[in-house]
C-alpha atoms as a PDB file:
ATOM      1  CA  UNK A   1      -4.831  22.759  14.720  1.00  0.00           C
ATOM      2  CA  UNK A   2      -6.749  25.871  15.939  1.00  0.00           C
ATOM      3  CA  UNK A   3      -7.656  27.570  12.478  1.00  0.00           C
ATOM      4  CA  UNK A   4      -8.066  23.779  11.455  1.00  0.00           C
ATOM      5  CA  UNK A   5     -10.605  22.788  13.553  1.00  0.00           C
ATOM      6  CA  UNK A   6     -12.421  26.039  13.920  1.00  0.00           C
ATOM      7  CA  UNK A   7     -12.674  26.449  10.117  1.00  0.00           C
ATOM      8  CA  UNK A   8     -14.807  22.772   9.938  1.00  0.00           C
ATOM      9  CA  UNK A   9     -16.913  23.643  12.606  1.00  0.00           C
ATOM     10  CA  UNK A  10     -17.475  27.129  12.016  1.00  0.00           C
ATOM     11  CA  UNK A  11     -17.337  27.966   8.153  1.00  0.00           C
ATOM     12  CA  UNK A  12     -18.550  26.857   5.192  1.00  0.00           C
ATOM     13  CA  UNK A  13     -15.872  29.502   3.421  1.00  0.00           C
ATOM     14  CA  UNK A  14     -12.919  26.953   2.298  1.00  0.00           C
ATOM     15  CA  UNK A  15     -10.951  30.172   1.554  1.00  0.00           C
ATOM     16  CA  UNK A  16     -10.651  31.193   5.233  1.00  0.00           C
ATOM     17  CA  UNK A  17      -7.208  28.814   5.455  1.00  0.00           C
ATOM     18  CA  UNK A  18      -5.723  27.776   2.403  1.00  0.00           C
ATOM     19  CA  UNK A  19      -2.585  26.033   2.404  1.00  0.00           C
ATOM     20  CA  UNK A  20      -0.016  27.324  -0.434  1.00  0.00           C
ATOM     21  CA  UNK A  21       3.033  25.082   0.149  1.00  0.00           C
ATOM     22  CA  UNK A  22       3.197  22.167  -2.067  1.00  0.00           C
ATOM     23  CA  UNK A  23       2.448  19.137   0.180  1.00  0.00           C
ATOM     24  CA  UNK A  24       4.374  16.145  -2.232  1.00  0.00           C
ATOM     25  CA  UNK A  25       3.606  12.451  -1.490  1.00  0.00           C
ATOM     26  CA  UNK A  26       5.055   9.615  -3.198  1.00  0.00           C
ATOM     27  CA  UNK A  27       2.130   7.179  -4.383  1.00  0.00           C
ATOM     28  CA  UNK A  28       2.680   3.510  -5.718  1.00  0.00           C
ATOM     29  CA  UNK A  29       1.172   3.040  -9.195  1.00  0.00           C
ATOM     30  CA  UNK A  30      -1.139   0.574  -8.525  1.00  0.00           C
ATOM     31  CA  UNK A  31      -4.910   0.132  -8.231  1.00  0.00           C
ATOM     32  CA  UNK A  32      -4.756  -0.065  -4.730  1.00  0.00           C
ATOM     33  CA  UNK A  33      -3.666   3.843  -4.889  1.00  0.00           C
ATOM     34  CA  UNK A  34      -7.215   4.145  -6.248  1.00  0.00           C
ATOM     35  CA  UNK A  35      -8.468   6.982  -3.970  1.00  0.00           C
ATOM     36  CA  UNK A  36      -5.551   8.989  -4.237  1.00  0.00           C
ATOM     37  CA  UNK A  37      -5.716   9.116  -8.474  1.00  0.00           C
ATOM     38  CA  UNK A  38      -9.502   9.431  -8.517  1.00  0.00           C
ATOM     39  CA  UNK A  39      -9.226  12.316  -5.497  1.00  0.00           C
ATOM     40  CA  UNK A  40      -6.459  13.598  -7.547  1.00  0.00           C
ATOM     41  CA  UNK A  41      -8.445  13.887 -10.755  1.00  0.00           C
ATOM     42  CA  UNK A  42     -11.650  15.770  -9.491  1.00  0.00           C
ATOM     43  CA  UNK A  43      -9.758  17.986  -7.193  1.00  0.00           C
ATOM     44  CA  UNK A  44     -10.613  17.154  -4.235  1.00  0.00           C
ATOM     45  CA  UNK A  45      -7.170  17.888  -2.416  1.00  0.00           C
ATOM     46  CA  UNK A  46      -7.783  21.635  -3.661  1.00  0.00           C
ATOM     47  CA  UNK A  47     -11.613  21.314  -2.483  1.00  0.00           C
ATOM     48  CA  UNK A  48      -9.944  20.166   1.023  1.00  0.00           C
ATOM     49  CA  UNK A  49      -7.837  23.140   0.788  1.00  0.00           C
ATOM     50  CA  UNK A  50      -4.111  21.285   0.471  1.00  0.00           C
ATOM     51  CA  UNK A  51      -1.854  22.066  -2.205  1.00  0.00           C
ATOM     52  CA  UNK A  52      -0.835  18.443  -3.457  1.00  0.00           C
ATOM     53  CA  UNK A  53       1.615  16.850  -6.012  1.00  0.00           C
ATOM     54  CA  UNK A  54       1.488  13.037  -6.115  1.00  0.00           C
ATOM     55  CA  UNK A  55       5.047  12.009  -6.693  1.00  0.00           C
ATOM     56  CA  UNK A  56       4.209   8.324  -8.775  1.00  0.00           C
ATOM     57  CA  UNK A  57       6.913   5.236  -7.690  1.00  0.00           C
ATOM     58  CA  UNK A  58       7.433   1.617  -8.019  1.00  0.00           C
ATOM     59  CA  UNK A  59       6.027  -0.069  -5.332  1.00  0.00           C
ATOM     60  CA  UNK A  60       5.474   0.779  -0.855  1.00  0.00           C
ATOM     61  CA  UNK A  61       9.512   0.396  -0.946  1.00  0.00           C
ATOM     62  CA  UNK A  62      10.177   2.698  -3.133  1.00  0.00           C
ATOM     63  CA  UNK A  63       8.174   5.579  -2.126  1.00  0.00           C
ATOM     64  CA  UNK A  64       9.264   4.667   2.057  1.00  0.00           C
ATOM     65  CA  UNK A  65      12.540   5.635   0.353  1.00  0.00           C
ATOM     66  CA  UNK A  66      11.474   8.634  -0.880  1.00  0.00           C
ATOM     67  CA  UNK A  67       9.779   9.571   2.651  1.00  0.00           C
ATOM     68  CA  UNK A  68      12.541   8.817   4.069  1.00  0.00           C
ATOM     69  CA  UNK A  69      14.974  10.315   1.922  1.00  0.00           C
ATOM     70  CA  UNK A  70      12.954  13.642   2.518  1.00  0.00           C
ATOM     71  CA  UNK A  71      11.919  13.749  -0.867  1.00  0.00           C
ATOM     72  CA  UNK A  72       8.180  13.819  -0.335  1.00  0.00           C
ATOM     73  CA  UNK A  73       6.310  14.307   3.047  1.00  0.00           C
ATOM     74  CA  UNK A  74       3.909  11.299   2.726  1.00  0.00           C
ATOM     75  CA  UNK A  75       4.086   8.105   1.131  1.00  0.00           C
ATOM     76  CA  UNK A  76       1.560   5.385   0.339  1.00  0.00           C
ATOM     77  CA  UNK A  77       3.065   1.774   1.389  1.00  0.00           C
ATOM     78  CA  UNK A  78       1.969  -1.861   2.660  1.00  0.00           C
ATOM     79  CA  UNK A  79       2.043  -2.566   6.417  1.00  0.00           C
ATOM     80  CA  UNK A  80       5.132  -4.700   5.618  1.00  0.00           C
ATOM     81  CA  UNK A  81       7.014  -1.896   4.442  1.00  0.00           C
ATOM     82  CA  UNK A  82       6.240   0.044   7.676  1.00  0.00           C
ATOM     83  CA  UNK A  83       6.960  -2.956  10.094  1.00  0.00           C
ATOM     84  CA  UNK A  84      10.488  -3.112   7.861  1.00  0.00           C
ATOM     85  CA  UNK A  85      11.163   0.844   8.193  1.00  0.00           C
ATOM     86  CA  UNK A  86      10.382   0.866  11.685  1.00  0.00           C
ATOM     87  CA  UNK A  87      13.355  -1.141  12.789  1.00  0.00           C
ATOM     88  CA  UNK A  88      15.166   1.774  10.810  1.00  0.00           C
ATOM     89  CA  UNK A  89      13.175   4.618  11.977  1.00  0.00           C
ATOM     90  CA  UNK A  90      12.092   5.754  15.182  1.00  0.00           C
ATOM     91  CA  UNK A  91       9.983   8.609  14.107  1.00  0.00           C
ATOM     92  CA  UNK A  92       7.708   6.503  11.136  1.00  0.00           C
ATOM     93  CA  UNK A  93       4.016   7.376  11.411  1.00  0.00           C
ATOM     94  CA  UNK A  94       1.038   5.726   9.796  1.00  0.00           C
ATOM     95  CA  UNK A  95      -1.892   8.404   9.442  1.00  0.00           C
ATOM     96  CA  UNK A  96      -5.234   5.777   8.194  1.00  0.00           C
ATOM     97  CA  UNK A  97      -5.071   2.622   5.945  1.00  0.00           C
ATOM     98  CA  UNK A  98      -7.070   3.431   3.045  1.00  0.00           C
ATOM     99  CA  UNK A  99      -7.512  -0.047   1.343  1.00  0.00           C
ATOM    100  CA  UNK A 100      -7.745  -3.543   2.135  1.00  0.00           C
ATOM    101  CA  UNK A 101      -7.148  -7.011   0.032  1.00  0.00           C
ATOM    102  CA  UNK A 102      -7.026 -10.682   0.667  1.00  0.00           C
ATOM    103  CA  UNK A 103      -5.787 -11.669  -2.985  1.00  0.00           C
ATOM    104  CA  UNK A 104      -3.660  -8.966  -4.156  1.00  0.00           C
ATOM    105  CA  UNK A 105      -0.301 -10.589  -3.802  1.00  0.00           C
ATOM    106  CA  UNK A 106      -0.140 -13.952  -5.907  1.00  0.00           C
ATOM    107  CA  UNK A 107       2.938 -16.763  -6.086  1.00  0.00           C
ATOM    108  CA  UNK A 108       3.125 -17.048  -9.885  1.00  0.00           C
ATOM    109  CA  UNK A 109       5.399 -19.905 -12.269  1.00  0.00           C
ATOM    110  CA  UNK A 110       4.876 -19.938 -15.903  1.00  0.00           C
ATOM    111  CA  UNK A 111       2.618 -23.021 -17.259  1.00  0.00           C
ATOM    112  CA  UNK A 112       5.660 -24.866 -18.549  1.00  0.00           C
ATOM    113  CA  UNK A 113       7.257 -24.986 -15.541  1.00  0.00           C
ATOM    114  CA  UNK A 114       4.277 -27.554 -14.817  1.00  0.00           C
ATOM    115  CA  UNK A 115       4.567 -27.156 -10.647  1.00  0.00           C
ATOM    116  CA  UNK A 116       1.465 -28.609  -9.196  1.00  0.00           C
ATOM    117  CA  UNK A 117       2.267 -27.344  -4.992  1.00  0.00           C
ATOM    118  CA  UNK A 118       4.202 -25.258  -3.725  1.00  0.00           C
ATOM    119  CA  UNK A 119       6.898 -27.886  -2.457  1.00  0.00           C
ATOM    120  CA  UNK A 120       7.891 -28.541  -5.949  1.00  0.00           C
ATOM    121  CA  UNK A 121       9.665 -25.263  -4.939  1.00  0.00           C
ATOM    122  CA  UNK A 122      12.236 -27.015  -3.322  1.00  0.00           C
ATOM    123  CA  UNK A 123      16.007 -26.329  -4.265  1.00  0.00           C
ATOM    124  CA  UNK A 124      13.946 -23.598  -7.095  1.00  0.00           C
ATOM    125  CA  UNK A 125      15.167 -19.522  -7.302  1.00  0.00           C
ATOM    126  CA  UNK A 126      12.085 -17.280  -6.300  1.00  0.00           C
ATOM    127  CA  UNK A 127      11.742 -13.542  -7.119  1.00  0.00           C
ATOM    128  CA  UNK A 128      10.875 -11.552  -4.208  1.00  0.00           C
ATOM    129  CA  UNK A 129      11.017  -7.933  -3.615  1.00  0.00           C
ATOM    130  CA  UNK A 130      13.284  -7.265  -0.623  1.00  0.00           C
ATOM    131  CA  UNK A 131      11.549  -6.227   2.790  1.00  0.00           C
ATOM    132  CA  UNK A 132       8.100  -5.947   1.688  1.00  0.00           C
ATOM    133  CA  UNK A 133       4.763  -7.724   1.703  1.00  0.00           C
ATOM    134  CA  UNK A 134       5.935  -9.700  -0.947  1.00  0.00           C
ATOM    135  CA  UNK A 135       8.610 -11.689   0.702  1.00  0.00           C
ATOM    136  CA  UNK A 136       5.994 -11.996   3.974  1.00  0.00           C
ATOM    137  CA  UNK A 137       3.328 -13.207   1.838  1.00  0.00           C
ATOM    138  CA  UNK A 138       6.144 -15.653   0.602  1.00  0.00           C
ATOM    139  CA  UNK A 139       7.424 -17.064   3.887  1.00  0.00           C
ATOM    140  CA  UNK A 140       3.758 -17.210   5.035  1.00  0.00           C
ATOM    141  CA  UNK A 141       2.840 -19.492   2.077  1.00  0.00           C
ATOM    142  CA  UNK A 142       5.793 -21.754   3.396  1.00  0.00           C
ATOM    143  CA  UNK A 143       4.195 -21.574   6.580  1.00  0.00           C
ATOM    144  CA  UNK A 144       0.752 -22.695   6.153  1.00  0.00           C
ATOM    145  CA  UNK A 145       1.849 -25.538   3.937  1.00  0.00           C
ATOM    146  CA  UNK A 146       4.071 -27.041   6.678  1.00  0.00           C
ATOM    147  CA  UNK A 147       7.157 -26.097   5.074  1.00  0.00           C
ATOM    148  CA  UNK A 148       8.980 -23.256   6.812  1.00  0.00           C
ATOM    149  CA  UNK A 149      12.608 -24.965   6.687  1.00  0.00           C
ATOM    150  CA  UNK A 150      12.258 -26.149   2.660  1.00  0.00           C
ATOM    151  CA  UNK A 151      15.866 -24.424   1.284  1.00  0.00           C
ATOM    152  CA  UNK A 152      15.199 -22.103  -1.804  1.00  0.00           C
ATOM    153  CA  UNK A 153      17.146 -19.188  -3.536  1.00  0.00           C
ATOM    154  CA  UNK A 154      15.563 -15.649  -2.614  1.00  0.00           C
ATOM    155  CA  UNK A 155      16.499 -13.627  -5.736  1.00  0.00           C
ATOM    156  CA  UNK A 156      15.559  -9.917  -4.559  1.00  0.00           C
ATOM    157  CA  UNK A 157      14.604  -7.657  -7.593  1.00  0.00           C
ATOM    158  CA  UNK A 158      12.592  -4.768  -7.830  1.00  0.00           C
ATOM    159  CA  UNK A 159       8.745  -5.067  -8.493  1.00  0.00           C
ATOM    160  CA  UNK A 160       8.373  -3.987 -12.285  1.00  0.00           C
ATOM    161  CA  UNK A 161      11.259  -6.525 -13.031  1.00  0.00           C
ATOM    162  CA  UNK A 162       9.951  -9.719 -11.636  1.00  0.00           C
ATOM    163  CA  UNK A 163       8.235 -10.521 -14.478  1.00  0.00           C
ATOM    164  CA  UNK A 164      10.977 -10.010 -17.302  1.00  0.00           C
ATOM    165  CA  UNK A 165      12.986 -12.381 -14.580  1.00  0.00           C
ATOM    166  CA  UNK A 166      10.649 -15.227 -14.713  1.00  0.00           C
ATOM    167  CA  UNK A 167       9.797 -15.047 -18.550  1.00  0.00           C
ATOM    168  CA  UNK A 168      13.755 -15.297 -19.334  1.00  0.00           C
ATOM    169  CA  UNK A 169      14.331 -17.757 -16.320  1.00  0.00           C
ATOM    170  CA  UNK A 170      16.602 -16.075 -13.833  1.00  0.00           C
ATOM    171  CA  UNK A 171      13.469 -17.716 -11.052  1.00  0.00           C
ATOM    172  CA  UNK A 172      11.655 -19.939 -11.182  1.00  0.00           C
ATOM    173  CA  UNK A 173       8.338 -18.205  -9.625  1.00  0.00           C
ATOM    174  CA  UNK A 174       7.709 -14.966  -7.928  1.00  0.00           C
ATOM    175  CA  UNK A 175       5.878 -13.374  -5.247  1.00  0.00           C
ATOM    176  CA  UNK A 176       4.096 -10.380  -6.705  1.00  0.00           C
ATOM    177  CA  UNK A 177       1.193  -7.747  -6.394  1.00  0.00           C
ATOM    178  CA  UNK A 178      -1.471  -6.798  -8.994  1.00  0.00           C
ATOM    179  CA  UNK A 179      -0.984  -4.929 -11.936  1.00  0.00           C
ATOM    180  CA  UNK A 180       1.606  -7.577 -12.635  1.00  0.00           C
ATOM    181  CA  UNK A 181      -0.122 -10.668 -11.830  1.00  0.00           C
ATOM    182  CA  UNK A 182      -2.109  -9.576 -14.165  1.00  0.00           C
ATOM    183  CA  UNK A 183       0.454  -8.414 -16.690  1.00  0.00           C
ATOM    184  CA  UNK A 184       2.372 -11.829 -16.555  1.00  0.00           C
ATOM    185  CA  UNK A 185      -0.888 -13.207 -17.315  1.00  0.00           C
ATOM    186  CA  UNK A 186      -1.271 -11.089 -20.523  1.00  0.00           C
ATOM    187  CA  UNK A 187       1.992 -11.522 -21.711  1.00  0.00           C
ATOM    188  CA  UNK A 188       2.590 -15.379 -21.423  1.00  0.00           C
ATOM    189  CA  UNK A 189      -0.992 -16.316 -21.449  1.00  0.00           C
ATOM    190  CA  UNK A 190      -1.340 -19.277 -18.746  1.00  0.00           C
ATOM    191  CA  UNK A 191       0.454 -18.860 -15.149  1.00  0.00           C
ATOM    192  CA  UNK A 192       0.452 -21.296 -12.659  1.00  0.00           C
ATOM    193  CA  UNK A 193      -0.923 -19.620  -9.386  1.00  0.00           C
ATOM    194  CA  UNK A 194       0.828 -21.515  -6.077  1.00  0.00           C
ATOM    195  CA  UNK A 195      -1.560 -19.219  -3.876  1.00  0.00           C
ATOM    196  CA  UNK A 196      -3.671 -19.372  -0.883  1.00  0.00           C
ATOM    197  CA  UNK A 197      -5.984 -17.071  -1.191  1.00  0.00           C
ATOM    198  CA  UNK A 198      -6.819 -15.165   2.504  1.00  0.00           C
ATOM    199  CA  UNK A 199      -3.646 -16.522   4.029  1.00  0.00           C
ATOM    200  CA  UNK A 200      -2.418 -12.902   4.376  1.00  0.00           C
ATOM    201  CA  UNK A 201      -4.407  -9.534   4.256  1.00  0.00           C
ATOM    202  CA  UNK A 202      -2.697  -6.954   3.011  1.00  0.00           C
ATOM    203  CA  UNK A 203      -3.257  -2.731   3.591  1.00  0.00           C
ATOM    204  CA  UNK A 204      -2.002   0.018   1.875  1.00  0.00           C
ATOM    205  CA  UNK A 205      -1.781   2.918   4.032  1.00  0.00           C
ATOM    206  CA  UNK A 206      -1.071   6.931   4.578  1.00  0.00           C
ATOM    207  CA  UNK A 207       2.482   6.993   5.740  1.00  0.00           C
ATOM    208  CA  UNK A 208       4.228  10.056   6.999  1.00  0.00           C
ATOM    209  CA  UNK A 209       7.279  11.526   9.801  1.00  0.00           C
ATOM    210  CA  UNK A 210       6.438  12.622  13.137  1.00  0.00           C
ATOM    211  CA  UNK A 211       6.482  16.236  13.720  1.00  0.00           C
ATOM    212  CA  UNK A 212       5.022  18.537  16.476  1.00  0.00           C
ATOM    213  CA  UNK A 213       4.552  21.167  14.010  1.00  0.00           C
ATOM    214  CA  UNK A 214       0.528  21.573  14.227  1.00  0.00           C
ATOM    215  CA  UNK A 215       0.581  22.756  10.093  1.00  0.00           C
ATOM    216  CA  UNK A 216       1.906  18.844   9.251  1.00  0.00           C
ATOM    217  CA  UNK A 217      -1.384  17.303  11.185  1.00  0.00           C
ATOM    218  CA  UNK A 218      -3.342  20.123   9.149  1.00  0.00           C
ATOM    219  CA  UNK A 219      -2.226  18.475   6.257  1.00  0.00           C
ATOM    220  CA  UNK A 220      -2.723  14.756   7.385  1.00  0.00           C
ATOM    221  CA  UNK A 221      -6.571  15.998   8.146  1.00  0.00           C
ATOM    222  CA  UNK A 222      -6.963  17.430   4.813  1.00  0.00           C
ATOM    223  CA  UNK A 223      -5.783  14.557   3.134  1.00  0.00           C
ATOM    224  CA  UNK A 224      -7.903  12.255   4.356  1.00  0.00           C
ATOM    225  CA  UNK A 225     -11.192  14.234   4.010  1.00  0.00           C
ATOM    226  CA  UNK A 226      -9.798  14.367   0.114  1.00  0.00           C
ATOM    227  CA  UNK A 227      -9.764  10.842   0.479  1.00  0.00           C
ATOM    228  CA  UNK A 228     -12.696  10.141   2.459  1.00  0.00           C
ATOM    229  CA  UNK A 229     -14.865  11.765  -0.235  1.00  0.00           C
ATOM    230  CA  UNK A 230     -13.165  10.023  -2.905  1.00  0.00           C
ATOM    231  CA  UNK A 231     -13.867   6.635  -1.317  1.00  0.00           C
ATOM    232  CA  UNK A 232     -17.891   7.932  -0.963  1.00  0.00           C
ATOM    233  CA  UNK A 233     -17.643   8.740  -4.602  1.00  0.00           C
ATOM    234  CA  UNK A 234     -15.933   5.963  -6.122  1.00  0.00           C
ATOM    235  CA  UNK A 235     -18.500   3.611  -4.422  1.00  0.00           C
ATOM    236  CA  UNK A 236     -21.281   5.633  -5.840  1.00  0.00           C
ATOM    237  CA  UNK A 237     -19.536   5.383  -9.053  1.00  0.00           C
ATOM    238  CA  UNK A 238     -17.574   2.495  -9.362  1.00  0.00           C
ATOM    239  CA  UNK A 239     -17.585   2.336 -13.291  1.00  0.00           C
ATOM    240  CA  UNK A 240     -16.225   5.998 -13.685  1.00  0.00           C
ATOM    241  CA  UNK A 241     -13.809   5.334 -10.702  1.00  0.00           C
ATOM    242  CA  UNK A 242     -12.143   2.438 -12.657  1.00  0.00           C
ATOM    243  CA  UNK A 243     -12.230   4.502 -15.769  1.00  0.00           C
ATOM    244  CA  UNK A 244     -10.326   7.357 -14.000  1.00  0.00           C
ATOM    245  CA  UNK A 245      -7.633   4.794 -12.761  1.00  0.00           C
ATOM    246  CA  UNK A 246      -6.833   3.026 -15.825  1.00  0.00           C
ATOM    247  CA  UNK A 247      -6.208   6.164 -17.589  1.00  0.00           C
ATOM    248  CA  UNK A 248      -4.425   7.590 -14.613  1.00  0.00           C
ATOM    249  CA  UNK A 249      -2.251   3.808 -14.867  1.00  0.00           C
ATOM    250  CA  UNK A 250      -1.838   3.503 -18.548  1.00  0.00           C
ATOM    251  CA  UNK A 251      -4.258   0.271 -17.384  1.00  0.00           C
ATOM    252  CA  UNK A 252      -6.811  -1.482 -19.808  1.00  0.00           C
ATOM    253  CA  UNK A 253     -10.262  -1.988 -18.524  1.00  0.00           C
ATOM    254  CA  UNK A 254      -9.665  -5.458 -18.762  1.00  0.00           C
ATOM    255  CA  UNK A 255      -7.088  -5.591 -15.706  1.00  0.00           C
ATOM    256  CA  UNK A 256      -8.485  -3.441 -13.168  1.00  0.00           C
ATOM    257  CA  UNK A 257     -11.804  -5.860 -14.138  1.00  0.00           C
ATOM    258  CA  UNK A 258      -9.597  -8.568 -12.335  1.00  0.00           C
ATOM    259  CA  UNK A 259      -8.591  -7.439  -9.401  1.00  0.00           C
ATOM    260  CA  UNK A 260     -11.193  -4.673  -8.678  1.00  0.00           C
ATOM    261  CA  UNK A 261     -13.559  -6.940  -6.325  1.00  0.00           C
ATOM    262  CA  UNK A 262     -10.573  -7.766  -4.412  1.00  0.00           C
ATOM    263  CA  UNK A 263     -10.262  -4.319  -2.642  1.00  0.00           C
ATOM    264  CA  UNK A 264     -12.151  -2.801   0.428  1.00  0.00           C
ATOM    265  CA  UNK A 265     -11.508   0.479   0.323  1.00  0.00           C
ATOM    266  CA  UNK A 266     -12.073   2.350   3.556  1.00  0.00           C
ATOM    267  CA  UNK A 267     -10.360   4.563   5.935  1.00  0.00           C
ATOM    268  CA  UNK A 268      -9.428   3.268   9.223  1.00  0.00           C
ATOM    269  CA  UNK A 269      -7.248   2.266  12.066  1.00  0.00           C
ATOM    270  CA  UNK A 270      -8.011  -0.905  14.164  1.00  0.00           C
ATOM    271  CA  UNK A 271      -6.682  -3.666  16.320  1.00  0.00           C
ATOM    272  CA  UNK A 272      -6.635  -6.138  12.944  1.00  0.00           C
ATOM    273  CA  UNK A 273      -4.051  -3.627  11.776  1.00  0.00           C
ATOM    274  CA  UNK A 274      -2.136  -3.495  15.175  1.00  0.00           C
ATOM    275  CA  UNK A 275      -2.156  -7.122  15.155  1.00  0.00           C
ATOM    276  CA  UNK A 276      -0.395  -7.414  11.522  1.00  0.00           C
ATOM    277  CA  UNK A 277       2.456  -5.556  12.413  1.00  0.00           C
ATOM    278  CA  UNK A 278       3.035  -7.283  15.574  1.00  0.00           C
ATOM    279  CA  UNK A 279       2.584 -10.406  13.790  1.00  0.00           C
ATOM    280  CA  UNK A 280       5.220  -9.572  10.860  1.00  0.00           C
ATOM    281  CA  UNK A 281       7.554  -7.856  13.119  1.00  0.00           C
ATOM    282  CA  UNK A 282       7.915 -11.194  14.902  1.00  0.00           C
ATOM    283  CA  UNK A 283       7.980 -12.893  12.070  1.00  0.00           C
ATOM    284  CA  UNK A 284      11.435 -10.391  10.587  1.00  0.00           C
ATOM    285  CA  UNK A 285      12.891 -11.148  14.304  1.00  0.00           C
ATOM    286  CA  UNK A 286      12.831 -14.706  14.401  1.00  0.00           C
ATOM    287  CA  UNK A 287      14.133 -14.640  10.585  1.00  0.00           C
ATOM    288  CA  UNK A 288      16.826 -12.697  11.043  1.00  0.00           C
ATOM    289  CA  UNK A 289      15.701  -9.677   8.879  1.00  0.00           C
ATOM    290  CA  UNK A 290      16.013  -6.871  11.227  1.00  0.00           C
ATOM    291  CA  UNK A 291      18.065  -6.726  14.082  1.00  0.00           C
ATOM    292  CA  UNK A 292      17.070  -4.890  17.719  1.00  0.00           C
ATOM    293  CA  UNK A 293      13.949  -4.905  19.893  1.00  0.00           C
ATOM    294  CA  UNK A 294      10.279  -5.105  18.753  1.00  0.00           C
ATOM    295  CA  UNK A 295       8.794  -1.376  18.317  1.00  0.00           C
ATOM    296  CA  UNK A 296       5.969  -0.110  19.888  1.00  0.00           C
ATOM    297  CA  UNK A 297       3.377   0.177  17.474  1.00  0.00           C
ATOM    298  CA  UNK A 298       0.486   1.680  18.844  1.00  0.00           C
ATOM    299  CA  UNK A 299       3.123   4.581  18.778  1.00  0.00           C
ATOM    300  CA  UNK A 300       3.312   4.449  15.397  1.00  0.00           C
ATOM    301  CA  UNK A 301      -0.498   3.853  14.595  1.00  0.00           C
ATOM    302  CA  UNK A 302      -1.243   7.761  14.516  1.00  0.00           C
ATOM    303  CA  UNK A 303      -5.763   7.944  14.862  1.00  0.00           C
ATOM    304  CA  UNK A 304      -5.277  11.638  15.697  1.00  0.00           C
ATOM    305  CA  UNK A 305      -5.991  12.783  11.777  1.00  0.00           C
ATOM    306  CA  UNK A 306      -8.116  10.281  11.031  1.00  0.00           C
ATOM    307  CA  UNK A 307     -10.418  10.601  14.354  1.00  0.00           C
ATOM    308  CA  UNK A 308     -10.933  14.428  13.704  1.00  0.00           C
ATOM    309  CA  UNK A 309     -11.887  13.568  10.355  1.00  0.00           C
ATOM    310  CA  UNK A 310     -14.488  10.631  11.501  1.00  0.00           C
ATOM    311  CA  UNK A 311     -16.298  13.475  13.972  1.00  0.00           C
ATOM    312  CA  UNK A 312     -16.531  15.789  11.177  1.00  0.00           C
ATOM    313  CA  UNK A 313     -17.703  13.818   8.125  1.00  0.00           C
ATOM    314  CA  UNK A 314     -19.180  16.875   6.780  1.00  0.00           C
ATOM    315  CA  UNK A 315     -16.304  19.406   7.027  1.00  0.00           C
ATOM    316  CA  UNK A 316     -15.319  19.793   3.351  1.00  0.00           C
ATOM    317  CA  UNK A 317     -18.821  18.702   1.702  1.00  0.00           C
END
């Protein structure tokens, strides 16, 4: 990190190290990707000196794959995803959350289906995307409402088809994340929501691969100063920042409008964070999702980027 660090504290010159490799990371298309679009769009990744492509998936699952598959060197996912990929992989590495929600994942039927409670569930086919915060969210529902052992099909299908799966019947009532709360909303008109609203917290973080090679941390610190100005700017200009994403998403106003309050977006690293893994890690063991011994994750909770970025706030203005 030696050019790095003395380039922040000794230059205002970004040209004294610029990075030509292509740096590719695999970003869910969602709101909650936010910084990453809007940081994208007024070049801030070039400002911080990083040569970026943002590789655009389905879902935390499907861009883990891609990390994991070596097709990109980052990946934005849920702390779900990384408590399920750590049972897999030994050298998984989360660099900062970036955004925080208490209402972005929603337990949806269609009005007709006329359920009133959740334990009108019983016996029913639910659409769940396989080893992700949408099946937690799911089996924490159950738990809160005293009803942890109720029997019900899991029908696993990818994000972007859970809705097509409940309009046509295949389940009766998902376990989703905004846009498509929203979508199912637009398309069908009135949705019955079986939620709890602050009975899980979800975070979408900065996922990457351990390496010892000092030009990969060089990247993780320039991609977060992208991103911590981003988040400074799209607070000081919220209106343009939504503007910027529903363009970016193919979005109308209209939906980012519904779930835009929801998110807390913020860089960090904290014992909340530490906690939720532990938490849902126990949770996959005693379920019988994963299979060996609980992983260390204050290991895999990485501050190093992120704390050289908090000390120089500065760096890249």
């Amino acid at each position: 990190m030696t050019s790095l660090f003395y380039y922040a504290s000794t230059s205002n010159d970004p040209s004294t190290f610029v990075r030509q490799s292509v740096v590719k990371i695999a970003v869910s298309q969602t709101p909650l990707s936010s910084p990453f679009i809007v940081a994208n769009h007024l070049g801030l990744f070039k400002k911080a000196n990083i040569n970026v492509e943002l590789v655009p998936c389905k879902g935390g699952v499907a861009c883990a794959r891609s990390l994991f598959n070596n097709e990109v060197s980052y990946a934005t996912s849920s702390e779900s995803v990384v408590m399920f990929e750590s049972f897999k992989y030994d050298d998984i590495s989360l660099v900062s959350c970036f955004v925080e929600s208490g209402n972005d994942i929603k337990l949806l039927a269609l009005a007709s289906s006329q359920f009133k409670s959740i334990d009108q569930l019983m016996g029913k086919k639910i659409g769940i995307v396989k080893a992700s915060a949408s099946e937690f969210y799911f089996d924490s529902l159950l738990i809160a409402n005293n009803l942890k052992s109720m029997p019900v099909e899991r029908v696993y299908i990818a994000p972007d088809k859970l809705n097509q799966a409940l309009i046509s019947g295949e389940v009766n009532a998902i376990s989703v994340w905004e846009p498509y709360g929203y979508q199912l909303s637009s398309t069908v008109g009135d949705v019955i929501d079986l939620s709890l609203e602050g009975i899980y917290h979800l975070t979408f973080n900065l996922v990457t691969r351990k390496s010892s090679d000092s030009a990969h941390l060089e990247h993780s610190v320039a991609i977060l100063m992208a991103l911590e100005e981003s988040i400074q700017w799209m607070k000081e200009n919220p209106k343009n920042a939504q503007k910027i994403v529903a363009d970016a998403l193919d979005l109308p106003q209209s939906q980012l409008d519904w779930s835009w309050q929801d998110y807390a977006f913020r860089l960090s690293i904290g014992n909340a964070l530490l906690s939720n893994l532990q938490l849902q890690a126990r949770w996959a063991l005693d379920s019988n999702l994963v299979e060996g011994g609980m992983p260390n994750y204050r290991s895999i909770l990485d501050s190093q980027a992120l704390e050289y970025v908090q000390r120089n706030p500065l760096s890249i203005k």
